[in-house]
PDB file of N, CA and C in Angstrom:
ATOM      1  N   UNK A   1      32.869  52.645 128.687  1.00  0.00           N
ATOM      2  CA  UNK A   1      33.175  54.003 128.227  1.00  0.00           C
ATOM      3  C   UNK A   1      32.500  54.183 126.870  1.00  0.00           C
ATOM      4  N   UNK A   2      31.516  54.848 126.757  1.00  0.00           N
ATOM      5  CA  UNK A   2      30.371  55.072 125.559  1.00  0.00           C
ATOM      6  C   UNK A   2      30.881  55.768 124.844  1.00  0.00           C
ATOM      7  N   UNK A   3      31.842  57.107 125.507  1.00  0.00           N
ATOM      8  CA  UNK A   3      32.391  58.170 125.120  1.00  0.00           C
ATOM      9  C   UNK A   3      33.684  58.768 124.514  1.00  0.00           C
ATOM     10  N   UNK A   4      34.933  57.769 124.156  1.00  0.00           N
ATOM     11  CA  UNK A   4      36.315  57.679 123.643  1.00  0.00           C
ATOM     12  C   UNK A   4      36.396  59.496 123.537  1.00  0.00           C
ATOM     13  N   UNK A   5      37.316  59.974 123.768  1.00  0.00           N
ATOM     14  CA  UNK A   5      37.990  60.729 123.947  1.00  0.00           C
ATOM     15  C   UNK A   5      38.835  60.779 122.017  1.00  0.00           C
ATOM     16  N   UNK A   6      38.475  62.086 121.541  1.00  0.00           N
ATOM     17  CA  UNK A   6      39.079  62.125 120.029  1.00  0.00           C
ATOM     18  C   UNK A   6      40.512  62.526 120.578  1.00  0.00           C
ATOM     19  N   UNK A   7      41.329  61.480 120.444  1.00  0.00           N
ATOM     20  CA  UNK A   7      42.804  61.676 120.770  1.00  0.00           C
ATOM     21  C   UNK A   7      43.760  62.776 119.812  1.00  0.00           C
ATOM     22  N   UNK A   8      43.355  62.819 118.545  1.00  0.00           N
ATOM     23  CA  UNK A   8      43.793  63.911 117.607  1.00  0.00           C
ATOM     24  C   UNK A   8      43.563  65.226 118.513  1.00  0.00           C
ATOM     25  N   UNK A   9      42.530  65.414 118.408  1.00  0.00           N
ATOM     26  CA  UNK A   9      41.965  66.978 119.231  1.00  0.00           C
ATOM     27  C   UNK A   9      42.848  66.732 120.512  1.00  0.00           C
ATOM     28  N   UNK A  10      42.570  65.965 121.266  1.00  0.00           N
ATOM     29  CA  UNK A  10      43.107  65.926 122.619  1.00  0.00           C
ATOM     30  C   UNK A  10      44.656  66.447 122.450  1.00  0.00           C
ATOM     31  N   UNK A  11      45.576  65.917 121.910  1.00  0.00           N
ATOM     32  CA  UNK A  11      47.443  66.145 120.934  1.00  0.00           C
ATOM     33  C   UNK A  11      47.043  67.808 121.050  1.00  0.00           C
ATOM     34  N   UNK A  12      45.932  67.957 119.915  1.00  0.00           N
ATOM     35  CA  UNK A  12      46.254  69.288 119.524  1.00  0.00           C
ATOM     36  C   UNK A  12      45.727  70.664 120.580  1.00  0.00           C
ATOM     37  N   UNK A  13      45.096  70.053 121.732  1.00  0.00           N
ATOM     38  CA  UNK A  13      44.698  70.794 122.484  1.00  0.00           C
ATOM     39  C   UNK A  13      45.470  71.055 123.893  1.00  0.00           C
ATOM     40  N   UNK A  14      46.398  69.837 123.566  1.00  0.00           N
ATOM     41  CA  UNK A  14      47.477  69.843 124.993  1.00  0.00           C
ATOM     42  C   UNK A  14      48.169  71.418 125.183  1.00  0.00           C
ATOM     43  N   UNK A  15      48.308  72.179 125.945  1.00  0.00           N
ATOM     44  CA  UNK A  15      48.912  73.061 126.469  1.00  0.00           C
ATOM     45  C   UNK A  15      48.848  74.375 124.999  1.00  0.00           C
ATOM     46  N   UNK A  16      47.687  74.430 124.648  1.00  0.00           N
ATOM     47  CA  UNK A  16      47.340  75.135 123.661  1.00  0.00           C
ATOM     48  C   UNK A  16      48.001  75.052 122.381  1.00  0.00           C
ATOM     49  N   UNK A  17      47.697  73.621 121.970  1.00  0.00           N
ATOM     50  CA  UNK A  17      48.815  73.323 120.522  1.00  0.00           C
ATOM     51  C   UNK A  17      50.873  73.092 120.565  1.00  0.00           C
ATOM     52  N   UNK A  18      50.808  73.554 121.315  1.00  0.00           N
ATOM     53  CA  UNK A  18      52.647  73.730 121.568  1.00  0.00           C
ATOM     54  C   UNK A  18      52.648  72.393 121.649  1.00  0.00           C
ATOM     55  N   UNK A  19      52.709  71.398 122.167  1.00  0.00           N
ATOM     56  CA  UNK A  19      52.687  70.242 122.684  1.00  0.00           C
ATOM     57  C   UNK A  19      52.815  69.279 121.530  1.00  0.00           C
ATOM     58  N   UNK A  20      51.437  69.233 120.490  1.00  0.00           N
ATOM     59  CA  UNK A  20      51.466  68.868 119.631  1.00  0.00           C
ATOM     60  C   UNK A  20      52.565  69.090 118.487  1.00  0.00           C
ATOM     61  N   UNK A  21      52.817  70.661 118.481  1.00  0.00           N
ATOM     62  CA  UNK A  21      53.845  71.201 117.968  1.00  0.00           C
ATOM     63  C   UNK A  21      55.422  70.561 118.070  1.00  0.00           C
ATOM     64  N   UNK A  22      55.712  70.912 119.225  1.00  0.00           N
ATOM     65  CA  UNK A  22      57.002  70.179 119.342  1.00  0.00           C
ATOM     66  C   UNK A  22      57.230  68.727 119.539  1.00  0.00           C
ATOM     67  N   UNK A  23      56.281  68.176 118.869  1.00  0.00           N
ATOM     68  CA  UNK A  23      56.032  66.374 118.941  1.00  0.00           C
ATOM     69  C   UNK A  23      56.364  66.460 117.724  1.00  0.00           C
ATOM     70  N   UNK A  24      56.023  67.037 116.939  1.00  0.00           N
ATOM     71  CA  UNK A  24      56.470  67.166 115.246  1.00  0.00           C
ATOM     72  C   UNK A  24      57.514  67.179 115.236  1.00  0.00           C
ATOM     73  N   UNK A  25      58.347  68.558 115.821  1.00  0.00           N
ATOM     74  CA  UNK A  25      59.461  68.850 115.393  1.00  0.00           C
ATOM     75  C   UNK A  25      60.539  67.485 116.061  1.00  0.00           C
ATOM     76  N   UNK A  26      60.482  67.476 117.284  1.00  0.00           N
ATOM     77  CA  UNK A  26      61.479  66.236 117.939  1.00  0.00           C
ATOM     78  C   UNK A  26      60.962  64.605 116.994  1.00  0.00           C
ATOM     79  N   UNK A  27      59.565  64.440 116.870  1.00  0.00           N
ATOM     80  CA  UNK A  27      59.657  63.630 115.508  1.00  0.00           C
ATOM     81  C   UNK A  27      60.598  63.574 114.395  1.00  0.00           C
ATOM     82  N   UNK A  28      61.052  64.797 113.853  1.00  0.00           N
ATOM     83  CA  UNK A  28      61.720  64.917 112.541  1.00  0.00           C
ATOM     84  C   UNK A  28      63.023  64.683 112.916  1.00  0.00           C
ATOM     85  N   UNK A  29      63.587  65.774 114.033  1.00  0.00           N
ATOM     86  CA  UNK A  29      64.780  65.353 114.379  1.00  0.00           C
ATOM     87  C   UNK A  29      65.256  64.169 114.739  1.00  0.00           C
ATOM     88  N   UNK A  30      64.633  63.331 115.267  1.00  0.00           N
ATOM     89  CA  UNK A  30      64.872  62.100 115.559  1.00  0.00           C
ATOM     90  C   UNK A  30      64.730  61.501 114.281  1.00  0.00           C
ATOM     91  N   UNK A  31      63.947  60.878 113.574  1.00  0.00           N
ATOM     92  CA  UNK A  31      64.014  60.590 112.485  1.00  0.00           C
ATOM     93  C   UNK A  31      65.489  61.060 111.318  1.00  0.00           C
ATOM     94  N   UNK A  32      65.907  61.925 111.664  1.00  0.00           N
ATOM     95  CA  UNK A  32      66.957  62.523 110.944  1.00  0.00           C
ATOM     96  C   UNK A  32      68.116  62.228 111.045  1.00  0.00           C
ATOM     97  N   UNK A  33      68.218  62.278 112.904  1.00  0.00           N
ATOM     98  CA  UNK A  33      69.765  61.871 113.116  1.00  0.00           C
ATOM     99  C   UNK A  33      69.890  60.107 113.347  1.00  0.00           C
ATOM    100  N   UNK A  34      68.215  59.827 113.166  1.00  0.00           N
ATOM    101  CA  UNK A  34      68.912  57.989 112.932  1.00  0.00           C
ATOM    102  C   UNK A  34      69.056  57.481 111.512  1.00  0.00           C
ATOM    103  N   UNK A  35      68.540  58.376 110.569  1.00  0.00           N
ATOM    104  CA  UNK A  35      69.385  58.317 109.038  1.00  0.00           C
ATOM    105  C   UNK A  35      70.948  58.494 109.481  1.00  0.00           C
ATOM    106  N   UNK A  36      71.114  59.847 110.286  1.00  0.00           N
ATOM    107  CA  UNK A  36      72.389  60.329 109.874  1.00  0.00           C
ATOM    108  C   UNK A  36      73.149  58.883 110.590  1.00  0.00           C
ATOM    109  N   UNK A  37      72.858  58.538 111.979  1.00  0.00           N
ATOM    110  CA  UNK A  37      73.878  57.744 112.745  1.00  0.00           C
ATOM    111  C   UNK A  37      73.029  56.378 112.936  1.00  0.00           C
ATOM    112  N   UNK A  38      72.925  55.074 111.734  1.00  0.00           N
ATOM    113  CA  UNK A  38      72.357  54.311 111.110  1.00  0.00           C
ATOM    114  C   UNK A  38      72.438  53.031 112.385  1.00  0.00           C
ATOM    115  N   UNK A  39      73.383  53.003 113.152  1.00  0.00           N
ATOM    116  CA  UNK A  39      73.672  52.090 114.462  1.00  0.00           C
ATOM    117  C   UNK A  39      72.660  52.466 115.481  1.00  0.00           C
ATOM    118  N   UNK A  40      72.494  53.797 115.930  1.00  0.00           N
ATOM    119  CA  UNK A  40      71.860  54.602 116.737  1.00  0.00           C
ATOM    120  C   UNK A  40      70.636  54.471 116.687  1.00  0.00           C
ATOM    121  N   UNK A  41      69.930  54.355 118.102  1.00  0.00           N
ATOM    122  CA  UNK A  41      68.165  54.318 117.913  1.00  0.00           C
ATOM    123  C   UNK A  41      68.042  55.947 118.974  1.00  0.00           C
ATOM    124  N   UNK A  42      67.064  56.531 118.309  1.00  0.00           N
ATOM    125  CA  UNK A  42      66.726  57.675 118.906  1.00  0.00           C
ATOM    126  C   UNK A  42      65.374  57.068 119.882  1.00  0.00           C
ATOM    127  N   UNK A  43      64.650  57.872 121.060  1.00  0.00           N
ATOM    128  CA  UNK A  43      63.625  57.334 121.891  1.00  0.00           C
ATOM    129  C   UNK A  43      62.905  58.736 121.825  1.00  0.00           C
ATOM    130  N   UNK A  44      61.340  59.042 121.636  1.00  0.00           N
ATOM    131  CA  UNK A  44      60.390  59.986 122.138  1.00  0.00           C
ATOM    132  C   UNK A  44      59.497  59.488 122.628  1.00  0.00           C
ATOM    133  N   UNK A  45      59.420  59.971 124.157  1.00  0.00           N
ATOM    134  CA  UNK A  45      58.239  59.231 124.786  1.00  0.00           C
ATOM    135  C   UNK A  45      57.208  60.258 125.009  1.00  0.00           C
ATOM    136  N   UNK A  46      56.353  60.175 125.373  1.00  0.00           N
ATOM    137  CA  UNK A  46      54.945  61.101 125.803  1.00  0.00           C
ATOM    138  C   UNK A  46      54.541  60.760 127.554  1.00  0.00           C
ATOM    139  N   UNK A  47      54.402  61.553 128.563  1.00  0.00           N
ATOM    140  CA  UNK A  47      54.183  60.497 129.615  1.00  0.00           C
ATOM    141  C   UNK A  47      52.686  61.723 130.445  1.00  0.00           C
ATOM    142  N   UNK A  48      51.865  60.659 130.098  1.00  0.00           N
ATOM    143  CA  UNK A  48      50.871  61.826 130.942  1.00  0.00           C
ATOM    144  C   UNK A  48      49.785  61.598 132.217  1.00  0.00           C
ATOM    145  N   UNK A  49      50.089  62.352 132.922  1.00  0.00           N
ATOM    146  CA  UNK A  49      49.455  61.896 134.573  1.00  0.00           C
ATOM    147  C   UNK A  49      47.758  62.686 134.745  1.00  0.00           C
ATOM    148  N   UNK A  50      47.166  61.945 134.308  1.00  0.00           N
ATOM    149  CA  UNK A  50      45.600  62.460 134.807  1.00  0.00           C
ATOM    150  C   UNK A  50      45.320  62.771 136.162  1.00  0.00           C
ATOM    151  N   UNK A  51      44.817  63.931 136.808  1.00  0.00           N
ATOM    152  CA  UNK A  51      44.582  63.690 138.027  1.00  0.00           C
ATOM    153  C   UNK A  51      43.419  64.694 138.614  1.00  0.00           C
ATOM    154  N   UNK A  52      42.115  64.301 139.252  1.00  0.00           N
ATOM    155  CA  UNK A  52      41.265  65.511 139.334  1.00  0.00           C
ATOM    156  C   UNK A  52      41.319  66.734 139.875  1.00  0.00           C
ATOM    157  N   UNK A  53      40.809  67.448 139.667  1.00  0.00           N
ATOM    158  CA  UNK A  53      40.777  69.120 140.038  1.00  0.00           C
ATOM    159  C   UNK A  53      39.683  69.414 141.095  1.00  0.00           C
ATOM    160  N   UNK A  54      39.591  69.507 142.228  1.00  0.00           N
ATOM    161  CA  UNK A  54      38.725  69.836 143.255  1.00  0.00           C
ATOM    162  C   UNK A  54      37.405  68.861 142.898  1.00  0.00           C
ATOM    163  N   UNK A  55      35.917  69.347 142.798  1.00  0.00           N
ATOM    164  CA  UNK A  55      35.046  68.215 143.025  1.00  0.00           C
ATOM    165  C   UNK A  55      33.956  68.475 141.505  1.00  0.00           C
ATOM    166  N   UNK A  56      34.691  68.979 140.773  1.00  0.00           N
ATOM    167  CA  UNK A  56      33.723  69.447 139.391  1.00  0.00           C
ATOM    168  C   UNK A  56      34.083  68.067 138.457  1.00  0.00           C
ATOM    169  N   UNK A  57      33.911  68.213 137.175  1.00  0.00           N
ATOM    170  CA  UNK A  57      33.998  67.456 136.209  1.00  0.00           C
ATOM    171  C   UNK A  57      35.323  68.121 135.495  1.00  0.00           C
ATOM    172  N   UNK A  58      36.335  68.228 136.344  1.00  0.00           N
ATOM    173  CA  UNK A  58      37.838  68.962 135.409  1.00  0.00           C
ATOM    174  C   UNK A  58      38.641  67.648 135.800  1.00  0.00           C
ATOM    175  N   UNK A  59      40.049  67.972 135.126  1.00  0.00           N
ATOM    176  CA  UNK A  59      41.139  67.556 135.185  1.00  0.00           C
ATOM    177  C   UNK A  59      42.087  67.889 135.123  1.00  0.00           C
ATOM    178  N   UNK A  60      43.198  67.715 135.785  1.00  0.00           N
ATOM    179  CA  UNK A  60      44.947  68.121 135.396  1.00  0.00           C
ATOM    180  C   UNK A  60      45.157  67.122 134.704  1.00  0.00           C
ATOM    181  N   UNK A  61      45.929  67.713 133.330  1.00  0.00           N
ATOM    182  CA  UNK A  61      46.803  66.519 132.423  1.00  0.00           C
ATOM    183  C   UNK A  61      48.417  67.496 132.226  1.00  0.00           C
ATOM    184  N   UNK A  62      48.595  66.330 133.290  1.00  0.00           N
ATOM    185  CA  UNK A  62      50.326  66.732 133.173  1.00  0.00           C
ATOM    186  C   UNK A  62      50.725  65.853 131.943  1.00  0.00           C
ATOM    187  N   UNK A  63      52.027  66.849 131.029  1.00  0.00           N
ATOM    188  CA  UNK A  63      52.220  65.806 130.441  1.00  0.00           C
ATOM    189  C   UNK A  63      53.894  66.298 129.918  1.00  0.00           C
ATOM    190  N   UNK A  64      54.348  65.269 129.544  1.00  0.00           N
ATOM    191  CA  UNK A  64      55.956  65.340 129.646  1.00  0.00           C
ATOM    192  C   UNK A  64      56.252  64.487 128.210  1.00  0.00           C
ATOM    193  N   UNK A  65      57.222  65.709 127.643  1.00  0.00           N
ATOM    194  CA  UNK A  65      57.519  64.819 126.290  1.00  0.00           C
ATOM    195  C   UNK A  65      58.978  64.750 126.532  1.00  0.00           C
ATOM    196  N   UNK A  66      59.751  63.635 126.132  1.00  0.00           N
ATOM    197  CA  UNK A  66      61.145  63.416 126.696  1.00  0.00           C
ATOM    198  C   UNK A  66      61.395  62.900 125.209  1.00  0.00           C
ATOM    199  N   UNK A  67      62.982  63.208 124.823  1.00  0.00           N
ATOM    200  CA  UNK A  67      63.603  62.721 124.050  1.00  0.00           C
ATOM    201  C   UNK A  67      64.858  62.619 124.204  1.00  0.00           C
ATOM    202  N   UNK A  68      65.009  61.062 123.483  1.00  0.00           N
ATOM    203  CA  UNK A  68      66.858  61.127 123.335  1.00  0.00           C
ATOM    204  C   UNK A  68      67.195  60.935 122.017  1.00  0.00           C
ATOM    205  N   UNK A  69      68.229  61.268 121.605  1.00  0.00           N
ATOM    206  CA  UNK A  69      68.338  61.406 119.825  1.00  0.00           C
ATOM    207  C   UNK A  69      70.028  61.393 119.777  1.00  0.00           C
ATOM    208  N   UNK A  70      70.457  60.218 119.261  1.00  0.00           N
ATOM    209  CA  UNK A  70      71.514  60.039 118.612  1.00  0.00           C
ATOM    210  C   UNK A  70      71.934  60.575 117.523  1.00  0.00           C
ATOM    211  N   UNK A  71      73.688  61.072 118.060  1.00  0.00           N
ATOM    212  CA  UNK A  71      74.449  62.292 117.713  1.00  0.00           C
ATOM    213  C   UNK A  71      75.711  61.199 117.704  1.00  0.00           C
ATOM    214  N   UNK A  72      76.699  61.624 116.444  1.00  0.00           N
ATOM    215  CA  UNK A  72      78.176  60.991 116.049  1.00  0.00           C
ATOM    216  C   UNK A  72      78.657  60.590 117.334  1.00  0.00           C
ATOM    217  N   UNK A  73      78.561  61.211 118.084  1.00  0.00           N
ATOM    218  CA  UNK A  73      79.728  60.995 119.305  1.00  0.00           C
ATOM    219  C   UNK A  73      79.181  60.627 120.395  1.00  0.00           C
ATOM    220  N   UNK A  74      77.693  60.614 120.787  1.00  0.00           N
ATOM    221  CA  UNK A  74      76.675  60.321 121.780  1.00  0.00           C
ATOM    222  C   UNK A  74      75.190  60.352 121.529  1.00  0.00           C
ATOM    223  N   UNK A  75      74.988  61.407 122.507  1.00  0.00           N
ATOM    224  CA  UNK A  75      73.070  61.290 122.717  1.00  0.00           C
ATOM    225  C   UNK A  75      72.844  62.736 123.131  1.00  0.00           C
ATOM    226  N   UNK A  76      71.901  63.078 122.773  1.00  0.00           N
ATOM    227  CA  UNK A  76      71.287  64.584 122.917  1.00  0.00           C
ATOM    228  C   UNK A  76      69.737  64.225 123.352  1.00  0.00           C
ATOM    229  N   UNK A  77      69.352  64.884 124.778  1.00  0.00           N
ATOM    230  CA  UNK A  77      68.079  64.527 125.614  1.00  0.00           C
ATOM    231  C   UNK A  77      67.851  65.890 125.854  1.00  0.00           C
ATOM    232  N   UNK A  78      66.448  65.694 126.200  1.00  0.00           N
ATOM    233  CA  UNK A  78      66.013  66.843 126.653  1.00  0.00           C
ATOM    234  C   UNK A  78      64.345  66.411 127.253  1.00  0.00           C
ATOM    235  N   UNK A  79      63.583  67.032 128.139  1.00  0.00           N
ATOM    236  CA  UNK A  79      62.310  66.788 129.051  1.00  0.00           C
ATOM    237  C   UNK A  79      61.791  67.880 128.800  1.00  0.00           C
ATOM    238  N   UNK A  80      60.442  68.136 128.832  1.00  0.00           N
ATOM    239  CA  UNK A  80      59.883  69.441 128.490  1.00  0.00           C
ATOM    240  C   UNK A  80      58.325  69.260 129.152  1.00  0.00           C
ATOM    241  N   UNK A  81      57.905  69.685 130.451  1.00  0.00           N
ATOM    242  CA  UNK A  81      56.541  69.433 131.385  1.00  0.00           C
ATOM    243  C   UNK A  81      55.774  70.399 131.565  1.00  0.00           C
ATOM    244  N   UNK A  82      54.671  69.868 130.639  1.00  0.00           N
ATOM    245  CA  UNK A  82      53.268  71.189 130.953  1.00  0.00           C
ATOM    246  C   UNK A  82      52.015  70.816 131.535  1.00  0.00           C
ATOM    247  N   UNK A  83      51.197  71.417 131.744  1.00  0.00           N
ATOM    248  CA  UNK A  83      49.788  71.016 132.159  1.00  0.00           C
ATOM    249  C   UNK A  83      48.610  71.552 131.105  1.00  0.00           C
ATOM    250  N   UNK A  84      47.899  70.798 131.248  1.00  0.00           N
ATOM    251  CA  UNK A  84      46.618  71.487 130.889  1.00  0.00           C
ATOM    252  C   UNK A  84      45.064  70.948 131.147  1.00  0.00           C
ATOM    253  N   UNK A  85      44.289  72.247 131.864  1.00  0.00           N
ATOM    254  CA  UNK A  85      43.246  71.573 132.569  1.00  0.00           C
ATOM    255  C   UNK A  85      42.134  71.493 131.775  1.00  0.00           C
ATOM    256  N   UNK A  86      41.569  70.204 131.675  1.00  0.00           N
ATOM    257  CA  UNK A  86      40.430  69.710 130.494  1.00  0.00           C
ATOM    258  C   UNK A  86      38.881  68.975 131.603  1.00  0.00           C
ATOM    259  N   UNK A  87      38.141  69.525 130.337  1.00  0.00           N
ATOM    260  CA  UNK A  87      36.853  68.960 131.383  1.00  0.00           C
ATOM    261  C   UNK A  87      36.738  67.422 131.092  1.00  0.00           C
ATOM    262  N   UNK A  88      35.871  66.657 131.758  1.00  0.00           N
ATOM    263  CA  UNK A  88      35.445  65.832 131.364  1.00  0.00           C
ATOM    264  C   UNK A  88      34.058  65.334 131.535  1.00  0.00           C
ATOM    265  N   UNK A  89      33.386  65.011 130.575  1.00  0.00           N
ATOM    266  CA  UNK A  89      32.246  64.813 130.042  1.00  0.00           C
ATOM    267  C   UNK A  89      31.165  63.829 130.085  1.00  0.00           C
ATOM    268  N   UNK A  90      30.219  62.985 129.922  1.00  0.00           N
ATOM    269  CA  UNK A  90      29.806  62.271 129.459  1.00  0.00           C
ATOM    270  C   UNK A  90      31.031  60.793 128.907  1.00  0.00           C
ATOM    271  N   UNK A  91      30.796  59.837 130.174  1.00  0.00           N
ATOM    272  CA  UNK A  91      31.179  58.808 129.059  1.00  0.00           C
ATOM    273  C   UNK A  91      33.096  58.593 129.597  1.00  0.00           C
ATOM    274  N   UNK A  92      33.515  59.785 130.118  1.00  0.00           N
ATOM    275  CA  UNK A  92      34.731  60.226 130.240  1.00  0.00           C
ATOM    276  C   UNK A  92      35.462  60.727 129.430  1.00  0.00           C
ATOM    277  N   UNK A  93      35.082  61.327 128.385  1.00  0.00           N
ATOM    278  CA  UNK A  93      35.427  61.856 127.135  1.00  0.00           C
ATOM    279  C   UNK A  93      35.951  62.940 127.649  1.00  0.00           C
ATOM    280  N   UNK A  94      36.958  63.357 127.453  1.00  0.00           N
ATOM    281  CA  UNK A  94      38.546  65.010 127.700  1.00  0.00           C
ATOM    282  C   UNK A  94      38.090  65.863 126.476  1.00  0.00           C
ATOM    283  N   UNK A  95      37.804  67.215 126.962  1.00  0.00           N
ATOM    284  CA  UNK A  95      37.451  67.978 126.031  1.00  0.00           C
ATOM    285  C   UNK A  95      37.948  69.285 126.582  1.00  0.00           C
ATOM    286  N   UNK A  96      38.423  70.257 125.712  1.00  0.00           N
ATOM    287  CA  UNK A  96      38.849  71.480 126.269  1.00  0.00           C
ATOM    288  C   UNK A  96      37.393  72.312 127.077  1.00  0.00           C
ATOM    289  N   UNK A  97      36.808  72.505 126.071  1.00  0.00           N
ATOM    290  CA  UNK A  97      35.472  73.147 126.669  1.00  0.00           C
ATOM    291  C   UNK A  97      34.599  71.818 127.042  1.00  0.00           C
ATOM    292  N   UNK A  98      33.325  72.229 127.773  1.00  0.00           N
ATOM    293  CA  UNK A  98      32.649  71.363 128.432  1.00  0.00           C
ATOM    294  C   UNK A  98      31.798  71.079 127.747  1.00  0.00           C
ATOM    295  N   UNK A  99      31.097  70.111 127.086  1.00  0.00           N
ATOM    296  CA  UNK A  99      29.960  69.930 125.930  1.00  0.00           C
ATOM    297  C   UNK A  99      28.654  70.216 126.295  1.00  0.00           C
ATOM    298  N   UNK A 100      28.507  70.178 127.512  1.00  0.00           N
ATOM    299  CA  UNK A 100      26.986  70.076 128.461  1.00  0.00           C
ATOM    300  C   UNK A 100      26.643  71.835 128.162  1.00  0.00           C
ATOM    301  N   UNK A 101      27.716  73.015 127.971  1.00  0.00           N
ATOM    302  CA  UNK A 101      27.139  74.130 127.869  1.00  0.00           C
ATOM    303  C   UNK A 101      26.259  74.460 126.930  1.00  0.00           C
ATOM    304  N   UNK A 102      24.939  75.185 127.254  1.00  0.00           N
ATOM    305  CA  UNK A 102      24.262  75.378 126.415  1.00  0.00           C
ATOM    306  C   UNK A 102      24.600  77.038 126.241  1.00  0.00           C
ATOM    307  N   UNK A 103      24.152  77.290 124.603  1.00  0.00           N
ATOM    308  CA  UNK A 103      24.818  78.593 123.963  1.00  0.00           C
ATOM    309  C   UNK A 103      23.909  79.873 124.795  1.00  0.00           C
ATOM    310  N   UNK A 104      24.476  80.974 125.481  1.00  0.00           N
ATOM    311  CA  UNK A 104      23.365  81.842 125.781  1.00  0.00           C
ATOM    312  C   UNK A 104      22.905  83.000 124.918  1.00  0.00           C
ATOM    313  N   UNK A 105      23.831  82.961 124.465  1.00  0.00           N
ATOM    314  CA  UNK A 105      23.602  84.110 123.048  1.00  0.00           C
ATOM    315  C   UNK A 105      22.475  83.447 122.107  1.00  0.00           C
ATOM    316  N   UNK A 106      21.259  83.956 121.741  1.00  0.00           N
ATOM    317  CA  UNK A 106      20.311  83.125 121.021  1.00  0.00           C
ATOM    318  C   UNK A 106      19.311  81.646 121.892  1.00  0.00           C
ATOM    319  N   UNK A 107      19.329  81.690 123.208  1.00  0.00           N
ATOM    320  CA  UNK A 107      18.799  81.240 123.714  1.00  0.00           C
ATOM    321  C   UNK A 107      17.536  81.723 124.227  1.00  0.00           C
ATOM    322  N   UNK A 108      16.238  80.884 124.050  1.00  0.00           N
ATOM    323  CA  UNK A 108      14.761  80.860 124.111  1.00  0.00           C
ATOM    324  C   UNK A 108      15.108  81.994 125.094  1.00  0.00           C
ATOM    325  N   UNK A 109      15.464  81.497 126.562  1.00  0.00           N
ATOM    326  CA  UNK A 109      15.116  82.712 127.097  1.00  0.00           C
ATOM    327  C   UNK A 109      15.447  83.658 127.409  1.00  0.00           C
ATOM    328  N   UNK A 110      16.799  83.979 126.626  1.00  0.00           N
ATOM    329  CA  UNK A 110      17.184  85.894 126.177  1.00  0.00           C
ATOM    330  C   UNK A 110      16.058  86.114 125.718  1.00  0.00           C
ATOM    331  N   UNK A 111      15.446  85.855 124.459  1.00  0.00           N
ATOM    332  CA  UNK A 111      14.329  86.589 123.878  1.00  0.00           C
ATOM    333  C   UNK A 111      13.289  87.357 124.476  1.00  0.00           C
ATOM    334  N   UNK A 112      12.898  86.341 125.635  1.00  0.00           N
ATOM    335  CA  UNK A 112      12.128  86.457 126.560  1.00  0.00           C
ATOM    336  C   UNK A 112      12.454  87.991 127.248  1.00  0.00           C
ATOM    337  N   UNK A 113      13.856  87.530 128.006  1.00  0.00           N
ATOM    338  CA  UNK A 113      14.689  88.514 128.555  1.00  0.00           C
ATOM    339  C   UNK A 113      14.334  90.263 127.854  1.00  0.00           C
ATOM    340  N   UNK A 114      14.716  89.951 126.719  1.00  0.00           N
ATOM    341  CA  UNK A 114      14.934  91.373 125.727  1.00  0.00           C
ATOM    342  C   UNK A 114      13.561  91.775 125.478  1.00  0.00           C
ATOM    343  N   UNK A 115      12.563  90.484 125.202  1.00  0.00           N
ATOM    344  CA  UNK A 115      11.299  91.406 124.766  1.00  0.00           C
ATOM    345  C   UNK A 115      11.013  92.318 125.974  1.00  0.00           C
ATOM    346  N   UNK A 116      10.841  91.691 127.323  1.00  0.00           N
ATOM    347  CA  UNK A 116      10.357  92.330 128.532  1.00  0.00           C
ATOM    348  C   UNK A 116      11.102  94.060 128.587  1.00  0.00           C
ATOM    349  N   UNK A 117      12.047  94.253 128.502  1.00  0.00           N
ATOM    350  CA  UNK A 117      13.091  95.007 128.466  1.00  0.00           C
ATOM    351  C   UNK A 117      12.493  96.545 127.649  1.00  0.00           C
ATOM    352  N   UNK A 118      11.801  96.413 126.391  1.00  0.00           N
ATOM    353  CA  UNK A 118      10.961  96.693 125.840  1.00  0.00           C
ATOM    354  C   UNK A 118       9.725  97.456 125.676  1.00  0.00           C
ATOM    355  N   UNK A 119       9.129  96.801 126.723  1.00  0.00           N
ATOM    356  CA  UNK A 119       8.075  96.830 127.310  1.00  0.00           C
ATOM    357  C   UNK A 119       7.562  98.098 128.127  1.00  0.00           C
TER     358      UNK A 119
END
C-alpha cells in the first residue's frame, strides 16, 4: 500500500463532519463522568465496515460509534450508525472526492472549445 489513507481527513470527512463531531463530544463526556465516578471505566468504540459499491473505484463506510459511560447508579449507552460513500484511489487511499479528476474549468481544451465558438 504506497498510498495510506490521511486518517485525520478520513474522521473529519465521515458522514460530513458529524461523526467526527460527536467523537469529541462523547470523548468529553466520558472523560468527565470517570472523574466524576473514579471506580467506573467508561468504553467508546468506533466500528467500521468497508464494503464495495457496484464495479467503480467507490466504497460504503459504515460506521458505528457506541458508547458506555458511567453514571452514580449505573451506565448510560447509546449506538449511533451512518454511512458514507468514499472513493478509492491509487494505492487504496479513501478520499471523499476522487484525485484522478482533472479540473475542467481552465483546461487546455476549453480554450480550444471557446476560441472555436468565436470564430
Amino acid at each position: 500500500m504506497s498510498h495510506p489513507t490521511d486518517v485525520t481527513r478520513f474522521l473529519e470527512d465521515l458522514d460530513g463532519g458529524v461523526l467526527a463531531e460527536r467523537l469529541g463530544k462523547v470523548l468529553s463526556h466520558a472523560a468527565a463522568a470517570a472523574t466524576n465516578n473514579p471506580k467506573k471505566k467508561g468504553k467508546v468504540s468506533i466500528d467500521l465496515t468497508i464494503e464495495n459499491i457496484g464495479s467503480g473505484a467507490r466504497v460504503g463506510v459504515t460506521h458505528k460509534l457506541a458508547f458506555k459511560i458511567p453514571t452514580e447508579h449505573g451506565t448510560q449507552s447509546e449506538e449511533h450508525t451512518t454511512e458514507t460513500v468514499m472513493c478509492v484511489n491509487t494505492g487504496g487511499e479513501m478520499t471523499l472526492e476522487p484525485k484522478n479528476q482533472f479540473d475542467m474549468i481552465g483546461h487546455p481544451h476549453r480554450d480550444k472549445d471557446s476560441h472555436q465558438e468565436k470564430h
